[in-house]
Protein backbone atom coordinates (compact mmCIF):
# COMPACT_ATOMS: atom_id res chain seq x y z
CA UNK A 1 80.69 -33.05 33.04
CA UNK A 2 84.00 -31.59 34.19
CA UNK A 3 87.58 -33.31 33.91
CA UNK A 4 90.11 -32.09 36.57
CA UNK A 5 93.78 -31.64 36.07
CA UNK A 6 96.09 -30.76 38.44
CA UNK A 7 96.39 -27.44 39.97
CA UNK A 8 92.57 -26.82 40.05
CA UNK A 9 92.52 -26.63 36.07
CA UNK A 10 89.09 -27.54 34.28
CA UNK A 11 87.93 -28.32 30.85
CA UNK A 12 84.51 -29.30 30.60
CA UNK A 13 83.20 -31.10 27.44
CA UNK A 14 81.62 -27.70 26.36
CA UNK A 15 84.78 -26.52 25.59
CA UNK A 16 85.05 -28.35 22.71
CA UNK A 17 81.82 -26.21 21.10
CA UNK A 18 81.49 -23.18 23.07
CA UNK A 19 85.26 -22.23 23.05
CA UNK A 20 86.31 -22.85 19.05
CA UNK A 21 83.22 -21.50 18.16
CA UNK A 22 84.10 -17.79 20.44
CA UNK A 23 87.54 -18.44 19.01
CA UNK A 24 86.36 -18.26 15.69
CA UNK A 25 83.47 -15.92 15.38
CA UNK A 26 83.91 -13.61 18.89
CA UNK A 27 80.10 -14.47 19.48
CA UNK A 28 78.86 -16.85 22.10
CA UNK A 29 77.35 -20.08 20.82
CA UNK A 30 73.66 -19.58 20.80
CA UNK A 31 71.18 -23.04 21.75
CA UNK A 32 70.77 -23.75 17.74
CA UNK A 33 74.39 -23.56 16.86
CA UNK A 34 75.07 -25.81 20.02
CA UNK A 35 72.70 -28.50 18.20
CA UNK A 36 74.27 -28.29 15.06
CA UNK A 37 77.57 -28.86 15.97
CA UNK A 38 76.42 -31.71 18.29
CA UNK A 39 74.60 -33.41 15.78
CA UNK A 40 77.50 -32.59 12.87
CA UNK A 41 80.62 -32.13 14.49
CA UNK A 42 82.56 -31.26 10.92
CA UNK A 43 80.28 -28.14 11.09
CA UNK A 44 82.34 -26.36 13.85
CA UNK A 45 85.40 -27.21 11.33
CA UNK A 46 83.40 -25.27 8.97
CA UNK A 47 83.05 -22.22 11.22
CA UNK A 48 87.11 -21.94 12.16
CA UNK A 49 87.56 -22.12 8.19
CA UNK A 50 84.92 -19.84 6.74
CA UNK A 51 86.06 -17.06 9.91
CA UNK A 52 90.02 -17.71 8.71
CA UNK A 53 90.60 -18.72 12.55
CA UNK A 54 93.52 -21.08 10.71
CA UNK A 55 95.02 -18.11 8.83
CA UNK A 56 95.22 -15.89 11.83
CA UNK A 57 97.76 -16.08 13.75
CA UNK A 58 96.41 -15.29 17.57
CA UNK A 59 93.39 -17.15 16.76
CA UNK A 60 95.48 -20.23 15.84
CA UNK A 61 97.25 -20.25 18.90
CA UNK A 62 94.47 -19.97 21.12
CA UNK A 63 92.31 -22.85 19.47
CA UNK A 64 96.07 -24.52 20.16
CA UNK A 65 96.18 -23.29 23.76
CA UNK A 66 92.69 -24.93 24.05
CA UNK A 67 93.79 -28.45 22.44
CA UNK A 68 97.12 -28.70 24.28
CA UNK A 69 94.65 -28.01 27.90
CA UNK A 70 92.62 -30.54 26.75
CA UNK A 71 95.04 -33.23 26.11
CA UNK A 72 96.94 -32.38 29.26
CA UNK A 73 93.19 -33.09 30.84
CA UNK A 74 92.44 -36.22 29.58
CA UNK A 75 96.43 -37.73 29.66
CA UNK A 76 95.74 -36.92 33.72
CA UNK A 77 92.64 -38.65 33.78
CA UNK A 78 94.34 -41.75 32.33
CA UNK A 79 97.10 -41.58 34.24
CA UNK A 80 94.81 -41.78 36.85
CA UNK A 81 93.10 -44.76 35.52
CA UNK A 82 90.00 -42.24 35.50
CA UNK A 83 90.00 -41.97 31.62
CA UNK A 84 88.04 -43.83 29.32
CA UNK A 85 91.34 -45.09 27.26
CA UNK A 86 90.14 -42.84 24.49
């Protein structure tokens, strides 16, 4: 599933594993980990913490970069009326 915003911009729902996750570790998120963190969301928490992406500067910004995109997505969306009000 893919959200548009304007100017061509994506953020598809994977984002929200796959990107914190290469934030965090600099790995790509292998089928398992994917589960995991579907099935217990706290666990990507886990993974920024025990990798110090919140004490490190450059990493902190870029899980920011990817919340502030994300917002931006989904405000569109509802602007739109396309959201789900969420």
């Amino acid at each position: 599933m893919t959200a548009t915003a304007e100017a061509g911009a994506l953020v598809r729902i994977c984002e929200v594993l796959t990107e914190p996750h290469r934030i965090a570790t600099d790995k790509r998120l292998t089928t398992e980990q994917a589960r995991a963190y579907f099935f217990n969301p706290s666990a990507i928490a886990e993974v920024l913490e025990f990798n110090g992406a919140y004490r490190d500067p450059l990493k902190l910004a870029a899980i920011g970069r990817l919340r502030d995109r994300m917002d931006k997505c989904y405000r569109d969306l509802d602007n739109e009326g396309l959201g789900d009000g969420i």
